[in-house]
Structure formats: structure tokens, C-alpha cells
Protein backbone atom coordinates (compact mmCIF):
# COMPACT_ATOMS: atom_id res chain seq x y z
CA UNK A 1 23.84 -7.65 14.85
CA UNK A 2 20.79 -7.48 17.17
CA UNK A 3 20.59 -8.43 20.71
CA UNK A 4 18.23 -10.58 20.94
CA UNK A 5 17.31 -9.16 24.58
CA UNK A 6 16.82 -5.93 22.99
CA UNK A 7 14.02 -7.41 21.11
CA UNK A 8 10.17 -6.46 21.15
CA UNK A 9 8.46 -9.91 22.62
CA UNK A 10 5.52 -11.33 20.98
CA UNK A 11 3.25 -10.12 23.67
CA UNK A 12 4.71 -6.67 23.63
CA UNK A 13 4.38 -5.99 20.07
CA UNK A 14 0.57 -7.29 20.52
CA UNK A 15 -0.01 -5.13 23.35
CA UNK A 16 1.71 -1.84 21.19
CA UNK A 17 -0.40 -3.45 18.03
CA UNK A 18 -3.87 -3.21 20.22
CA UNK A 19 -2.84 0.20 21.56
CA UNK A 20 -1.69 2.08 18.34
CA UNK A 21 -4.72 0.51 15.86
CA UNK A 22 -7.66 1.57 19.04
CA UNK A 23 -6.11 5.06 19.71
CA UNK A 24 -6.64 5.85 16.34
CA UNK A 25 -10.13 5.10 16.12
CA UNK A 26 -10.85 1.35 15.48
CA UNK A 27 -12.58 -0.84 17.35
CA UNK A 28 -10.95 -4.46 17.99
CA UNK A 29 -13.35 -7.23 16.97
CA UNK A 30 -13.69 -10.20 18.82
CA UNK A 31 -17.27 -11.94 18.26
CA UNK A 32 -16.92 -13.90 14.51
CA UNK A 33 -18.77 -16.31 13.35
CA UNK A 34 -17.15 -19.91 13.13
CA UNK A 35 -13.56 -20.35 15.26
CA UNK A 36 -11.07 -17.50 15.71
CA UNK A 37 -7.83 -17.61 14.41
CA UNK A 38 -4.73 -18.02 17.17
CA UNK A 39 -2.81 -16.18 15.21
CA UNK A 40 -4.59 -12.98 14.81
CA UNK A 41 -6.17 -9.81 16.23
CA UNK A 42 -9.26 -8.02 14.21
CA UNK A 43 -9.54 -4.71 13.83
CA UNK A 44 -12.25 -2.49 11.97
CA UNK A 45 -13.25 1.34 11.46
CA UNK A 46 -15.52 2.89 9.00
CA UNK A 47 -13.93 2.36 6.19
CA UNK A 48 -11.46 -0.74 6.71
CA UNK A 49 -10.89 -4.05 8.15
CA UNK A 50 -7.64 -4.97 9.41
CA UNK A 51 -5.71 -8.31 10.82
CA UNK A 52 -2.69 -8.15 12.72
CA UNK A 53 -1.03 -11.68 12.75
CA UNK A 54 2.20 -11.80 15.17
CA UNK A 55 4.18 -14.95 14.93
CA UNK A 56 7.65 -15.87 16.60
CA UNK A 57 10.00 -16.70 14.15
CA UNK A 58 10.24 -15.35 10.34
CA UNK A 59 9.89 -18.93 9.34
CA UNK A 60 6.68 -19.46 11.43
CA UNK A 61 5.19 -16.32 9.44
CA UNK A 62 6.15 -17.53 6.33
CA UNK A 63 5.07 -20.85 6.85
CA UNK A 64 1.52 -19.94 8.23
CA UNK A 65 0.75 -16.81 6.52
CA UNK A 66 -1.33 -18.11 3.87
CA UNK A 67 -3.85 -19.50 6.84
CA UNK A 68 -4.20 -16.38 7.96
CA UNK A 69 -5.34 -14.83 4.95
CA UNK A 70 -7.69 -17.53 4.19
CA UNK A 71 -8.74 -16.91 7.56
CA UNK A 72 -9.24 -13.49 6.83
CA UNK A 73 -11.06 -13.84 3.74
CA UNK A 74 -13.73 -15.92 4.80
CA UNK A 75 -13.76 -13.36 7.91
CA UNK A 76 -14.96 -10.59 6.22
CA UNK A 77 -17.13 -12.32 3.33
CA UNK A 78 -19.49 -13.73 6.30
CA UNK A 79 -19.52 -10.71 8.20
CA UNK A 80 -19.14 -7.64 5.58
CA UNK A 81 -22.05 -7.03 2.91
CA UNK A 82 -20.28 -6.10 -0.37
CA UNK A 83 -21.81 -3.29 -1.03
CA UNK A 84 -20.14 -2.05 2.42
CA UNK A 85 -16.53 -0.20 1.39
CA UNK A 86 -14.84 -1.83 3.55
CA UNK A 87 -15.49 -5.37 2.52
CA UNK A 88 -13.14 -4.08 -0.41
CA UNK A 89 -10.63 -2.41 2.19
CA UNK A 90 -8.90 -5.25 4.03
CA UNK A 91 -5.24 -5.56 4.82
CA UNK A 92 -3.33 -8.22 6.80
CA UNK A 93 -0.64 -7.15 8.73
CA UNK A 94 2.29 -9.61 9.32
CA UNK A 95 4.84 -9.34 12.60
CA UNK A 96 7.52 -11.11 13.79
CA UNK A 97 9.71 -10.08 16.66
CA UNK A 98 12.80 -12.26 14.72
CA UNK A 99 15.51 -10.61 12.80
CA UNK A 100 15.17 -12.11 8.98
CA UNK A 101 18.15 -13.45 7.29
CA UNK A 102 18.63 -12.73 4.04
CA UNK A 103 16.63 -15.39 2.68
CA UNK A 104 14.01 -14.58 5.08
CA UNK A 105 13.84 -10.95 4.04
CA UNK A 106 13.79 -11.82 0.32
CA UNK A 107 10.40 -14.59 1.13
CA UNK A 108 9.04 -11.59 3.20
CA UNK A 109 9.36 -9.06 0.37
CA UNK A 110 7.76 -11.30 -1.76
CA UNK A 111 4.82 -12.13 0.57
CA UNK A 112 4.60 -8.03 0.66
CA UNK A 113 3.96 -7.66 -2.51
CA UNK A 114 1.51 -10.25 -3.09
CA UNK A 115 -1.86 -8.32 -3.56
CA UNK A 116 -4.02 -11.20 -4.42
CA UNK A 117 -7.00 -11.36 -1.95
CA UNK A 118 -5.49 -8.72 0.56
CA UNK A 119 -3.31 -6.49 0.65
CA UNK A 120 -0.08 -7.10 2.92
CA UNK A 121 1.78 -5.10 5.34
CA UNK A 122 5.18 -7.31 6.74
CA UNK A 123 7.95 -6.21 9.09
CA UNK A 124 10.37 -8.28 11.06
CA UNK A 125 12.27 -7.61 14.29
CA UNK A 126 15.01 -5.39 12.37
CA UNK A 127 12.35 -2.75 11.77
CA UNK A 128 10.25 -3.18 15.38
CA UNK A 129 13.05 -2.80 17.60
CA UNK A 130 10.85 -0.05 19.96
CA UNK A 131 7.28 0.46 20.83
CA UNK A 132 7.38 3.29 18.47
CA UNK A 133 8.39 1.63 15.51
CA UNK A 134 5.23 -0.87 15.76
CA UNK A 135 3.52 3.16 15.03
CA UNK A 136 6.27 3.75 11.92
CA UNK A 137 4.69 -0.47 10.82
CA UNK A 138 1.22 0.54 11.54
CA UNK A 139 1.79 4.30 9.73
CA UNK A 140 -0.77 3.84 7.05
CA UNK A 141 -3.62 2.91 9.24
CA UNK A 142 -2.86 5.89 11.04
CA UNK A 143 -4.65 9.61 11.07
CA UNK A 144 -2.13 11.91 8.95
CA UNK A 145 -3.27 14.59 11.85
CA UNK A 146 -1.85 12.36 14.67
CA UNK A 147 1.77 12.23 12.58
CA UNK A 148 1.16 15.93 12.91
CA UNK A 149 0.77 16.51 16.57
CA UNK A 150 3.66 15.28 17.26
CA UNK A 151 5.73 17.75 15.39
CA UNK A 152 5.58 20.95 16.19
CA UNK A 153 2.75 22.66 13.73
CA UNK A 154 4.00 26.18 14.06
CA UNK A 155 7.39 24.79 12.66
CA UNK A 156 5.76 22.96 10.27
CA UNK A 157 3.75 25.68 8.37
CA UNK A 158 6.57 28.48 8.79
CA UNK A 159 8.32 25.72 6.06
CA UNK A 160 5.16 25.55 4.39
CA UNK A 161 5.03 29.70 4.25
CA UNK A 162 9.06 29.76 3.40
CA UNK A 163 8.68 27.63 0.75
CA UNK A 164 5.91 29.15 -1.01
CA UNK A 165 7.89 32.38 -0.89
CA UNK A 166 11.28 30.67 -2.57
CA UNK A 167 8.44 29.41 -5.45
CA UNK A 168 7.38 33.10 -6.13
CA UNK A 169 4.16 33.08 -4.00
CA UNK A 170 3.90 36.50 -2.30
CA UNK A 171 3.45 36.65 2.06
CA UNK A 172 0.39 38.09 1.71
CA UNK A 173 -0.95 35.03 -0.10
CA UNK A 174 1.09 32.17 1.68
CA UNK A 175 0.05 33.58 4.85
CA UNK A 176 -3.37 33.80 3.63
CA UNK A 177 -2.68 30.06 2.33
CA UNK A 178 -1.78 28.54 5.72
CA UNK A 179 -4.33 30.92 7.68
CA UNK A 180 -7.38 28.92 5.48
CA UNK A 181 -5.26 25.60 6.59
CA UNK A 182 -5.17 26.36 10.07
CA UNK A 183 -9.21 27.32 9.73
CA UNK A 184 -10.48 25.07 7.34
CA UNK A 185 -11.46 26.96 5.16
CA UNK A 186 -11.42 26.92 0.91
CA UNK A 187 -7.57 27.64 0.54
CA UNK A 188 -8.58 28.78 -3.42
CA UNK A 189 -10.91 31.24 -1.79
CA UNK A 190 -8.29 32.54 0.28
CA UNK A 191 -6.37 33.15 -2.55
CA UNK A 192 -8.47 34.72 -4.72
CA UNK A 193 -9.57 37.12 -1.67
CA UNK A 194 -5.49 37.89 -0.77
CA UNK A 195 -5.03 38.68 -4.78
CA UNK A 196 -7.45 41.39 -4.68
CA UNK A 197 -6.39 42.88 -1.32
CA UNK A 198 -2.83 42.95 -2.49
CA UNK A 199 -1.30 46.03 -4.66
């Protein structure tokens, strides 16, 4: 069982929530037409629009979450033109800092997989234990590049190399493969040129 003092607290996990969503590139939108929503923090980039609702108890969350994407609905059809992508590309994002009991987790699944309107990310304090699990939560909002960095690259693409060589792909070519990677450049290119230079 979960110590409850080991817990993320409300404010924490809004804190980690601002933090994670702004370091990877979107901006945190706070002027909206008609009254703001207690509940919830607005995020956008480019191409999508997310709210982050963070409630206290698994019951609160689903209790209230239906408000909040009505909330966010109306949000985004006042504010977004629809021939902007993103008024196509919104997600709500559902927190709590509880532990779900089994009847909990099975109303949480369901409000998961409930695409109608928006589509729904939920975890509950059994998966945000740490600050970096509110990262693992956030994960598809996230730059693949960032998930990246933090490995180490060179170990990374010597598996990359090693496993193009167990499929039959000769060094030459996988090197030639991952050089283009590490460059940017047409990887089909690079094979075509690493064909013709090898005997």
C-alpha cells in the first residue's frame, strides 16, 4: 500500500504539470473569454490545445470531470477558428494525487477511453508517485527528442547499428544509415550512395 505522505500534493503535481507542458514548448493560457474553470490549467502550442484538471480525490475527478470537458469545449470553440488544426487537437488531462480503489480504477479506465468531444489522458496517485512520473503522464505531449537526451544517444544508435547488422544490413550501410540520422539527411540517399561505394 501507499503512504499517503509519500504522495505528490495537489499543488506539487500542478507545479510539475506547468513545468513539464512549458519546457516543452507550450505556452500556458490564461486570458479566456467568459469565467475560468477552478479546476483547470490551459495549455496550447502550434498544433494542440491541452487542459490539465488536478482534483483531490478519485471520486472528486470522477464526479466533476464531465464539467471540465464542457468547460473545455466551449473553451476552444470561442477561441479556436476551425479551420485552425488545433481546434481538432484537444486533449484533457485528468490528475489526482489519490490512490484509486478498484472501483475507482475501473470508472477511471472508462472515463479514458471515452473519446467523445476530447480525447482523455487519466492517472491517479499509483502512477504519479514522483515529479518524474507527472513526465511518464504527460509523455505524449512531449518532444520524442527530449525522451532522447536523456539517454545516452551514442548507446542508443550503436543498438540501432547492431541490430541492422543481426537483420543482414552490411556496416558500411548501417553506419551510413545512422550517419544520415545523426545529420539529417535523406537516410534512402545514404543508402543508395553506401550500395555503390561498397564491393
Amino acid at each position: 500500500m501507499t503512504d499517503p505522505a509519500q504522495l505528490l500534493t495537489p499543488s506539487q503535481l500542478l507545479g510539475a504539470v506547468s513545468s513539464t507542458l512549458v519546457g516543452a514548448g507550450f505556452r500556458q493560457v490564461t486570458e479566456t473569454k467568459g469565467a475560468r474553470h477552478p479546476d483547470i490549467l490551459l495549455f496550447e502550442d502550434t498544433f494542440a490545445i491541452v487542459a490539465v484538471g488536478v482534483f483531490e480525490s478519485c471520486e472528486r475527478l470522477i464526479r466533476e470531470w464531465s464539467n471540465c470537458q464542457g468547460w473545455l469545449v466551449e473553451t476552444v470553440s470561442s477561441h479556436v477558428s476551425k479551420a485552425e488544426a488545433k481546434a481538432w487537437d484537444g486533449y484533457l488531462v485528468l490528475l489526482t494525487t489519490a490512490v484509486a480503489s478498484d472501483f475507482e480504477q475501473l470508472a477511471l479506465e472508462q472515463i479514458a477511453r471515452d473519446t467523445s468531444h476530447t480525447r482523455k489522458l487519466v492517472a491517479s496517485g499509483d502512477r504519479l508517485r514522483t515529479l518524474s512520473d507527472v513526465d511518464a503522464a504527460l509523455a505524449p505531449f512531449l518532444p520524442v527528442v527530449s525522451t532522447l537526451q536523456q539517454s545516452n544517444p551514442e548507446s542508443i544508435l550503436d543498438d540501432v547499428r547492431r541490430l541492422l547488422r543481426v537483420h543482414g544490413v552490411r556496416p558500411l550501410t548501417s553506419d551510413a544509415i545512422v550517419a544520415a540520422f545523426i545529420n539529417q539527411e535523406n537516410m534512402v540517399e545514404a543508402i543508395f550512395k553506401s550500395d555503390r561505394a561498397e564491393p
